[in-house]
C-alpha atoms as a PDB file:
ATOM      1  CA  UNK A   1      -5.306 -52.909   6.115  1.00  0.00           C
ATOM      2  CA  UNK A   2      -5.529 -54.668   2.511  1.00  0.00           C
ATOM      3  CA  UNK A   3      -2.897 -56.702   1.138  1.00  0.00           C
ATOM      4  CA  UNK A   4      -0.252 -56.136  -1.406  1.00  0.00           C
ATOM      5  CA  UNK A   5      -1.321 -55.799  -5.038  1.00  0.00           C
ATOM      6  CA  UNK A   6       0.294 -56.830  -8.367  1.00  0.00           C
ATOM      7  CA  UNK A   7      -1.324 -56.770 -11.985  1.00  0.00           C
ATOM      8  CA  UNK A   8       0.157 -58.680 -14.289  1.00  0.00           C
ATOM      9  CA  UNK A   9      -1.117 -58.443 -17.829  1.00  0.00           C
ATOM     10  CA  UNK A  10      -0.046 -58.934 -21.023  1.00  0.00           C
ATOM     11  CA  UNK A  11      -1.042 -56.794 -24.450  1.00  0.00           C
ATOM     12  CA  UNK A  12      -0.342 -55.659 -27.683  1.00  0.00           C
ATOM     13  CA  UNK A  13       1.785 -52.495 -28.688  1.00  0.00           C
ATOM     14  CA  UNK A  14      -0.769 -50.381 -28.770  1.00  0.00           C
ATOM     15  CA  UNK A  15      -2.159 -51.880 -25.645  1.00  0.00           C
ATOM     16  CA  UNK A  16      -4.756 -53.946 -26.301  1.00  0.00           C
ATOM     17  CA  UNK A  17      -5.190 -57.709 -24.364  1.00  0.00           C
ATOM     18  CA  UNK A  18      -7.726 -59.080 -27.199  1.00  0.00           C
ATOM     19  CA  UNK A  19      -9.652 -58.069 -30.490  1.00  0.00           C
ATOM     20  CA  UNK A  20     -13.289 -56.649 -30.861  1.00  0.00           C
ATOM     21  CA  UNK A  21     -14.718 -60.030 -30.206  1.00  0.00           C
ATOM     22  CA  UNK A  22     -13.107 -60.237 -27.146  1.00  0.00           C
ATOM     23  CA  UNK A  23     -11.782 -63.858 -28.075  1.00  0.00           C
ATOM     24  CA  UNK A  24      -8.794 -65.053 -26.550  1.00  0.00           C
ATOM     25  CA  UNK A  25      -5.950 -64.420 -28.039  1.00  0.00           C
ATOM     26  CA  UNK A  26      -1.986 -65.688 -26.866  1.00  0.00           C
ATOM     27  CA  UNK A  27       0.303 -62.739 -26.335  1.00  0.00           C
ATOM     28  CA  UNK A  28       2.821 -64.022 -23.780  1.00  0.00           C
ATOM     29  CA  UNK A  29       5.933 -65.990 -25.501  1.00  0.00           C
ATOM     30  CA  UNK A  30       7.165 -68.903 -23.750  1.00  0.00           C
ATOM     31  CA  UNK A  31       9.715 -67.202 -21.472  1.00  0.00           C
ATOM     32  CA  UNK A  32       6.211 -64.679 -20.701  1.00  0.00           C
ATOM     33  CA  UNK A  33       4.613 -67.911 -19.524  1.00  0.00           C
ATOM     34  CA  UNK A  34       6.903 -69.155 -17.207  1.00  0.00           C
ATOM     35  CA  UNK A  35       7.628 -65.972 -15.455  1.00  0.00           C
ATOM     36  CA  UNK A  36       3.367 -65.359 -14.982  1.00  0.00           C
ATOM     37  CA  UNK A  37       3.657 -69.296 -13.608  1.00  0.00           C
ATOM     38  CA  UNK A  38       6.152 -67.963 -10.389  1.00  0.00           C
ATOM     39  CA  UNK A  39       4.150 -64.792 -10.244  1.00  0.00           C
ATOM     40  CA  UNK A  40       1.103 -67.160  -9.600  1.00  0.00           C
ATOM     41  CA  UNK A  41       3.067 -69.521  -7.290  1.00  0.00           C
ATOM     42  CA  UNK A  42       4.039 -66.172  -5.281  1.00  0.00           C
ATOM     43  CA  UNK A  43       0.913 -64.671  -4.707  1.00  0.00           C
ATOM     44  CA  UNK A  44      -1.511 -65.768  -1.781  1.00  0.00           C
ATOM     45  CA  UNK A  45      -5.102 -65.015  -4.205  1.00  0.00           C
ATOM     46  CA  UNK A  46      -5.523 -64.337  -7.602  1.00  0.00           C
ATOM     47  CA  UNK A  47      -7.934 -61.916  -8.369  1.00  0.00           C
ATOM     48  CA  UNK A  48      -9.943 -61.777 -12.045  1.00  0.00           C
ATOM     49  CA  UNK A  49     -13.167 -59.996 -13.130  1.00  0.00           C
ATOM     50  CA  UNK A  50     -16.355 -61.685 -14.557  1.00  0.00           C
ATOM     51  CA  UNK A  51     -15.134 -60.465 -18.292  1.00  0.00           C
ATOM     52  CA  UNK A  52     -12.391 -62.422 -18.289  1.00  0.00           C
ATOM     53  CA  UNK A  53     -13.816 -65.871 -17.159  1.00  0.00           C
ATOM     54  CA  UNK A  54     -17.076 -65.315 -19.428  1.00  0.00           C
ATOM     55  CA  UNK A  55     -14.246 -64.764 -22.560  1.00  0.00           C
ATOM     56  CA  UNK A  56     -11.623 -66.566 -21.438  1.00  0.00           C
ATOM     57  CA  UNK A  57     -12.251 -69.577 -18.842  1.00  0.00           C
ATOM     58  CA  UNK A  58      -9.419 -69.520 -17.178  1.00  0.00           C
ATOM     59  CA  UNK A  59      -8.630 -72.423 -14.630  1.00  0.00           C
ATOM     60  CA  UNK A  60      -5.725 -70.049 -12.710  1.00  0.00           C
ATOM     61  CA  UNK A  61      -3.732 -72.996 -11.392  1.00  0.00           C
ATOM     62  CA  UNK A  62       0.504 -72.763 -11.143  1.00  0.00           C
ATOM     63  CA  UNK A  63       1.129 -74.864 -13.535  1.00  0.00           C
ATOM     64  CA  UNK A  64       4.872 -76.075 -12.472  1.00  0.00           C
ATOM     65  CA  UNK A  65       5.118 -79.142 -10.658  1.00  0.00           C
ATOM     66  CA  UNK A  66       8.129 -77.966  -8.995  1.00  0.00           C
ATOM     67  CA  UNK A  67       6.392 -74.596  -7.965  1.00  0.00           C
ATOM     68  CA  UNK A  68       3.166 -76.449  -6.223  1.00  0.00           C
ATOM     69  CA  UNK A  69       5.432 -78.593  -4.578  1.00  0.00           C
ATOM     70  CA  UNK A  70       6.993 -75.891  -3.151  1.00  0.00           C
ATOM     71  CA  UNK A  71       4.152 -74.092  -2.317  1.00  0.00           C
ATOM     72  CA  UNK A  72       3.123 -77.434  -0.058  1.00  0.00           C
ATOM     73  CA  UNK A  73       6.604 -77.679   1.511  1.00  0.00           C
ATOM     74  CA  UNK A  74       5.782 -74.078   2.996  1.00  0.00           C
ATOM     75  CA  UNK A  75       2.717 -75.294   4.354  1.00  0.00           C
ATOM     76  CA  UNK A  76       0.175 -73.157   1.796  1.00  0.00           C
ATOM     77  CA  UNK A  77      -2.076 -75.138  -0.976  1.00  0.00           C
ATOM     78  CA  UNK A  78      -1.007 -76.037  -4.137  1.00  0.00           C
ATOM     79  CA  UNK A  79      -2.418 -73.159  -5.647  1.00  0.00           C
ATOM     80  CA  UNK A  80      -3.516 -69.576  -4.443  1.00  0.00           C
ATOM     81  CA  UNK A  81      -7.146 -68.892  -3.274  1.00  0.00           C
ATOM     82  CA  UNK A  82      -9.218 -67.410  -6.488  1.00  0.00           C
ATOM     83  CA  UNK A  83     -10.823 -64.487  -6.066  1.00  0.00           C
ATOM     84  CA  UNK A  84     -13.588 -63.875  -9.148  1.00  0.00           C
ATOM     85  CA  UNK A  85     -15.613 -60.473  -9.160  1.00  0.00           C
ATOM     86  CA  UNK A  86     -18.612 -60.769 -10.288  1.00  0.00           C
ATOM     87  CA  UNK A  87     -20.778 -57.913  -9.436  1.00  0.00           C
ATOM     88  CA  UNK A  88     -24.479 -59.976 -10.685  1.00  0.00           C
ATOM     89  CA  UNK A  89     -22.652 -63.478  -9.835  1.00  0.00           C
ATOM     90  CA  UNK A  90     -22.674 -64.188 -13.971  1.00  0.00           C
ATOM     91  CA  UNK A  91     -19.985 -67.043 -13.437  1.00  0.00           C
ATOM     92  CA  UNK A  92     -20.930 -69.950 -15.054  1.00  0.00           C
ATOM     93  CA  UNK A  93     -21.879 -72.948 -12.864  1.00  0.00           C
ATOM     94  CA  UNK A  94     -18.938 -75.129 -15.267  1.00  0.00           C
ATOM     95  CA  UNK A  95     -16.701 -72.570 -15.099  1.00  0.00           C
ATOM     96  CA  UNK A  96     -12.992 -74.235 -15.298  1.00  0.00           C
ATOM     97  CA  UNK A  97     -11.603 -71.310 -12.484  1.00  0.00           C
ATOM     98  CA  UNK A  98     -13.841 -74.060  -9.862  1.00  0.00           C
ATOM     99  CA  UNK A  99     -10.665 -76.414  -8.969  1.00  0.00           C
ATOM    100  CA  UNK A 100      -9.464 -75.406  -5.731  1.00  0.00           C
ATOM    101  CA  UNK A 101     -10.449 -72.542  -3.013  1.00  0.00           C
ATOM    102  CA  UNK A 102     -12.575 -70.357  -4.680  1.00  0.00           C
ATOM    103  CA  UNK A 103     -14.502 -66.940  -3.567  1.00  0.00           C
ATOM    104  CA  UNK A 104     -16.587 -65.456  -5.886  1.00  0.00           C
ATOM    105  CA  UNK A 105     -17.514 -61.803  -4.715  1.00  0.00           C
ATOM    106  CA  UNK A 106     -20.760 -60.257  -5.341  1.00  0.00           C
ATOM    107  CA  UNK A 107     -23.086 -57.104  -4.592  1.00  0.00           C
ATOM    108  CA  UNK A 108     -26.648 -57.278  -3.525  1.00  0.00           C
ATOM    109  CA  UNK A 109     -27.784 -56.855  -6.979  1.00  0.00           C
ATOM    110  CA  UNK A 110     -26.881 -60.446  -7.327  1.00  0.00           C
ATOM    111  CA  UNK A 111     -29.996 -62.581  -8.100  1.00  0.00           C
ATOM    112  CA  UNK A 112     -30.804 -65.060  -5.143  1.00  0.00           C
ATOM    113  CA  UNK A 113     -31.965 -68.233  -7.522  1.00  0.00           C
ATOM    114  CA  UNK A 114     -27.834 -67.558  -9.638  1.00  0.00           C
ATOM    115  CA  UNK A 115     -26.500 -67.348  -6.036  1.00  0.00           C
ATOM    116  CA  UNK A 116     -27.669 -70.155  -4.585  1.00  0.00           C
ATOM    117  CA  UNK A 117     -26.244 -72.194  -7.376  1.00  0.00           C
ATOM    118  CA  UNK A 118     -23.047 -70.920  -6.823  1.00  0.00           C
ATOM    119  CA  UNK A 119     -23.102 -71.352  -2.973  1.00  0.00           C
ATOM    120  CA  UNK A 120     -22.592 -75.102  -4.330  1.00  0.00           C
ATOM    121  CA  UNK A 121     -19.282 -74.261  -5.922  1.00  0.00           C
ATOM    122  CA  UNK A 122     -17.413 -71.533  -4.308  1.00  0.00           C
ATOM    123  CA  UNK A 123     -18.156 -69.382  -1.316  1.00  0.00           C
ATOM    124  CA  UNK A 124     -20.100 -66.311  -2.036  1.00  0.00           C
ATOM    125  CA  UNK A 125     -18.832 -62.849  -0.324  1.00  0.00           C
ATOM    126  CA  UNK A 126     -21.407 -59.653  -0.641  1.00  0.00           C
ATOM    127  CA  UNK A 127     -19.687 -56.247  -0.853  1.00  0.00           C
ATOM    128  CA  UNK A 128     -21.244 -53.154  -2.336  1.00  0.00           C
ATOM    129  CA  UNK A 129     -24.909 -52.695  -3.081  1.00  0.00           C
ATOM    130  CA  UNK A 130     -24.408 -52.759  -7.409  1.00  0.00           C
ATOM    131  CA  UNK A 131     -21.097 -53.128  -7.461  1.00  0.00           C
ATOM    132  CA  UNK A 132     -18.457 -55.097  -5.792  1.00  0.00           C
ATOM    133  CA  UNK A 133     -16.525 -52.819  -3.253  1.00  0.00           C
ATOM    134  CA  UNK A 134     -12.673 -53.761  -3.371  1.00  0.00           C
ATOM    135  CA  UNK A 135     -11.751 -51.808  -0.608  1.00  0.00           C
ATOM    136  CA  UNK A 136     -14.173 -54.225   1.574  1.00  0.00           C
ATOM    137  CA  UNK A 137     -13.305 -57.085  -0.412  1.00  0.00           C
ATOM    138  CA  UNK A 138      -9.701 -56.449  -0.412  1.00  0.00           C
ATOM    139  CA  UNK A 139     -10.058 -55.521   3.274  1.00  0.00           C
ATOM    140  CA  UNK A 140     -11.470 -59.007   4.326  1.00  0.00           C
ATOM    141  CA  UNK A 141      -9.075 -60.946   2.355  1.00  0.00           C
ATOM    142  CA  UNK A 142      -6.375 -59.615   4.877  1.00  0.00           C
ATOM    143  CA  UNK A 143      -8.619 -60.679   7.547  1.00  0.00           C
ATOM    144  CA  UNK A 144      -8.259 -63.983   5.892  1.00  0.00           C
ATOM    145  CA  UNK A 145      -4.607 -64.282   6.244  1.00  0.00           C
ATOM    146  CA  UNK A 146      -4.502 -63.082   2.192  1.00  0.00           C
ATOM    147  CA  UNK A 147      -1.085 -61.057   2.145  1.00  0.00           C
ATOM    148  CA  UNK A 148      -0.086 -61.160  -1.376  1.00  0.00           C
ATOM    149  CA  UNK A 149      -3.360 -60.736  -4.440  1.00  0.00           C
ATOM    150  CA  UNK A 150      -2.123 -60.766  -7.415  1.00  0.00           C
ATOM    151  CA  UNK A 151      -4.921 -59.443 -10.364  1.00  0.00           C
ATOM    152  CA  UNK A 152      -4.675 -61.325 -13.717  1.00  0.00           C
ATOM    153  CA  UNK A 153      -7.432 -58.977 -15.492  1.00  0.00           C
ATOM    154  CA  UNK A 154      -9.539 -57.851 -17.661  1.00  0.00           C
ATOM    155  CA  UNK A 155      -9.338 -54.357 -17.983  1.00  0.00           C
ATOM    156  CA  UNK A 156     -12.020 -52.967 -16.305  1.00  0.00           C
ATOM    157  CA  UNK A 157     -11.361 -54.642 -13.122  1.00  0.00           C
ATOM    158  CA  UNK A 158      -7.568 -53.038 -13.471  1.00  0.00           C
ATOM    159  CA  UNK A 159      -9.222 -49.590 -13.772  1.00  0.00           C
ATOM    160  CA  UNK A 160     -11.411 -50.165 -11.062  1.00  0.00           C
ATOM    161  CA  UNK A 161      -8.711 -51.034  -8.877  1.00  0.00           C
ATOM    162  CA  UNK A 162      -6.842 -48.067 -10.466  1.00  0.00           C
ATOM    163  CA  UNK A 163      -9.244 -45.665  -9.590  1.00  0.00           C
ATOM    164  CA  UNK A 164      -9.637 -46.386  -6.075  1.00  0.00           C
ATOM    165  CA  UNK A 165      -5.878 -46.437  -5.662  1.00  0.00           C
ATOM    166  CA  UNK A 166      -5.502 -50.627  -4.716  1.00  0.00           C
ATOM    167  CA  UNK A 167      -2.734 -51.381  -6.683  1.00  0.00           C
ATOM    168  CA  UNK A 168       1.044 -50.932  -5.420  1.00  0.00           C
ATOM    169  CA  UNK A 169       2.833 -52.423  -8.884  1.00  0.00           C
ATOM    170  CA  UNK A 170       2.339 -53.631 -12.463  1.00  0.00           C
ATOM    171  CA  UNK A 171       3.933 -56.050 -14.598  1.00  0.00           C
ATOM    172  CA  UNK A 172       3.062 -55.518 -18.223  1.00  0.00           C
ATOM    173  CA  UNK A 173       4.421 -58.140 -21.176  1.00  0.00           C
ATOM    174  CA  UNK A 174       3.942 -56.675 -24.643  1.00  0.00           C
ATOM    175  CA  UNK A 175       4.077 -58.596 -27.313  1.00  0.00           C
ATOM    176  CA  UNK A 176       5.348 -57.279 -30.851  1.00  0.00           C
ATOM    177  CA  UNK A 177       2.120 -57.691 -32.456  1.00  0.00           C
ATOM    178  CA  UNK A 178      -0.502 -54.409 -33.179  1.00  0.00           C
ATOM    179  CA  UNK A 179      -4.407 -55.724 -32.855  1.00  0.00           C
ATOM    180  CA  UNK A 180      -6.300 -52.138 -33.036  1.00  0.00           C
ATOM    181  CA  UNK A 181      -9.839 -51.864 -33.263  1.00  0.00           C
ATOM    182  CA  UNK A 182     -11.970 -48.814 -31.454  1.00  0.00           C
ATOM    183  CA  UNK A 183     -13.884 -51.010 -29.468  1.00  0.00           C
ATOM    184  CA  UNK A 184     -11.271 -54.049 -28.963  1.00  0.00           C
ATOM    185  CA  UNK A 185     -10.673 -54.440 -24.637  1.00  0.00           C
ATOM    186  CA  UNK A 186      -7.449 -52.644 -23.130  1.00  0.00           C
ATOM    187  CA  UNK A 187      -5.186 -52.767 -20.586  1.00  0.00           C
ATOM    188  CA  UNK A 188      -7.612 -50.651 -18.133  1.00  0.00           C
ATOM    189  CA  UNK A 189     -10.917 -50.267 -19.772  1.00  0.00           C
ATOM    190  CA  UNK A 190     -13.349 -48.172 -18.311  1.00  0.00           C
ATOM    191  CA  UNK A 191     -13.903 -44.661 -18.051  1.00  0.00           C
ATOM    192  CA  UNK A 192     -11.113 -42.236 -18.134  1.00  0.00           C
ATOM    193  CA  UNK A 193      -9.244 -41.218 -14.812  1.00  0.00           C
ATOM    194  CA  UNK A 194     -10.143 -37.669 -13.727  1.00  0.00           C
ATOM    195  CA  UNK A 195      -6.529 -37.453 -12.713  1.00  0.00           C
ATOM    196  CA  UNK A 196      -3.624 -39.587 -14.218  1.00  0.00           C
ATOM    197  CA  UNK A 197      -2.482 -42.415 -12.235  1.00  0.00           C
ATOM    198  CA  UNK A 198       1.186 -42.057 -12.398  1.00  0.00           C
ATOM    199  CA  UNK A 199       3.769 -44.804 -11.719  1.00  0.00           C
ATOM    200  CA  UNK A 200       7.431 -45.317 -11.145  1.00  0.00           C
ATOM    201  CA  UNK A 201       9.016 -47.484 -14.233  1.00  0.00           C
ATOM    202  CA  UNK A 202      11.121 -49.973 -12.247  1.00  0.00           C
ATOM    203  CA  UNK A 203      12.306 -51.943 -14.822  1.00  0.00           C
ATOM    204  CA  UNK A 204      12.122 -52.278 -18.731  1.00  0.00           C
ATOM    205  CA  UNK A 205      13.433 -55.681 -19.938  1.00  0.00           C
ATOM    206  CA  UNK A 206      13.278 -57.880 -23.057  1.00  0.00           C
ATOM    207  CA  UNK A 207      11.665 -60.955 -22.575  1.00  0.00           C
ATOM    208  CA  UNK A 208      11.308 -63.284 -25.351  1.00  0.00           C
ATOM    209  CA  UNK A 209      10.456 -61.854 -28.236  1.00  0.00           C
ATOM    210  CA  UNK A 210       8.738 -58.754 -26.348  1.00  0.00           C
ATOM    211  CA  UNK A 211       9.243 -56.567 -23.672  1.00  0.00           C
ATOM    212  CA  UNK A 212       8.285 -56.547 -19.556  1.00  0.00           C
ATOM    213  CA  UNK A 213       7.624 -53.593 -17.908  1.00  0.00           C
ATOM    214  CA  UNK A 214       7.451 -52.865 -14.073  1.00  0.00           C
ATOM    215  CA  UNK A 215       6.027 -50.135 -12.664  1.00  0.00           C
ATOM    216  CA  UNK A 216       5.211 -49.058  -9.597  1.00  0.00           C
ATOM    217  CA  UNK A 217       1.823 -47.025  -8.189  1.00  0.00           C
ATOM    218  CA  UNK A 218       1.837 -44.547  -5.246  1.00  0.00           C
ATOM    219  CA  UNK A 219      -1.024 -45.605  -3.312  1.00  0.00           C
ATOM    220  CA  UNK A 220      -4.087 -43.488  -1.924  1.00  0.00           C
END
């Protein structure tokens, strides 16, 4: 048993989520923002690869008063458990994503001394002997009571989870803005699928001054 899975992501029109330098860059408009804010607030753990704290330093929290409040009145923390995979534990020990319940997941490549350091901040997880396994990791996060994981990026972490067949829907924002670049970081980075992962399109909607798209994925 894993729980349910939900990316949420937003990119450019030719589907990339930053530029060659990997810097951060803001593609979600307002209206973007708030919805992503009750995504959060709905979602039990929030999942995010070692990329995207090393580029981004995200500190995950719901941001609405209103929606942490709630989130207390239903007896569950203020904000979800975070979930970082990080393969060699890379995470830096000042990372802002350290506010809360935190789980940073591993493999056995992970050196002992960066561990250890770690061990003071979050609790470490080991799945996978060079690389995380998400089937494991995703596996014991149901054990935990985790029902709803919703995965906030980067790319290759998408296409991991792609690839192995974790995730049951998508919710992509694009903004009207083209970045290009060969090398610049996509939607699902990584190397190409041997088969295409097809999807159900739910819903297409303006939002803002782009455009949401849900889709849905048919599940190994």
């Amino acid at each position: 048993m894993r729980p349910h899975v939900f990316v949420n992501v937003a990119a450019s029109l030719d589907g990339k989520i930053s530029d060659e330098t990997r810097r951060q860059i803001r593609l979600s408009c307002k209206e973007d923002l708030e919805r992503v804010d009750k995504l959060r607030a709905s979602a039990d753990a929030i999942m995010i690869g070692i990329g995207t704290i090393l580029a981004d330093n995200p500190k995950l929290n719901v941001k609405s008063r209103e929606l942490r409040e709630r989130r207390l009145r239903e007896g569950r923390s203020e904000n979800p458990i975070k979930v970082v995979v990080d393969s060699r534990c890379r995470i830096p020990e000042d990372a802002e994503v350290f506010d809360g319940n935190v789980i940073v997941a591993i493999s056995k490549l992970a050196e002992k001394e960066r561990v250890e350091k770690i061990e003071k901040k979050a609790r470490i997880v080991v799945f996978g002997q060079e690389k995380v396994d998400l089937n494991s990791l995703l596996g014991f996060l149901y054990e935990e009571g985790v029902r709803r994981v919703m995965v906030e990026g980067g790319g290759t972490l998408i296409s991991s989870l792609l690839s192995h067949g974790l995730v049951d829907e998508a919710f992509i924002y694009y903004a009207p803005v083209f970045i290009g670049g060969a090398s610049s970081p996509t939607i699902c980075d990584g190397r190409s699928f041997r088969v295409p992962v097809k999807t159900e399109i739910l819903s297409v909607e303006r939002l803002g001054e782009g455009i949401l798209l849900h889709l849905r994925f048919f599940s190994k």
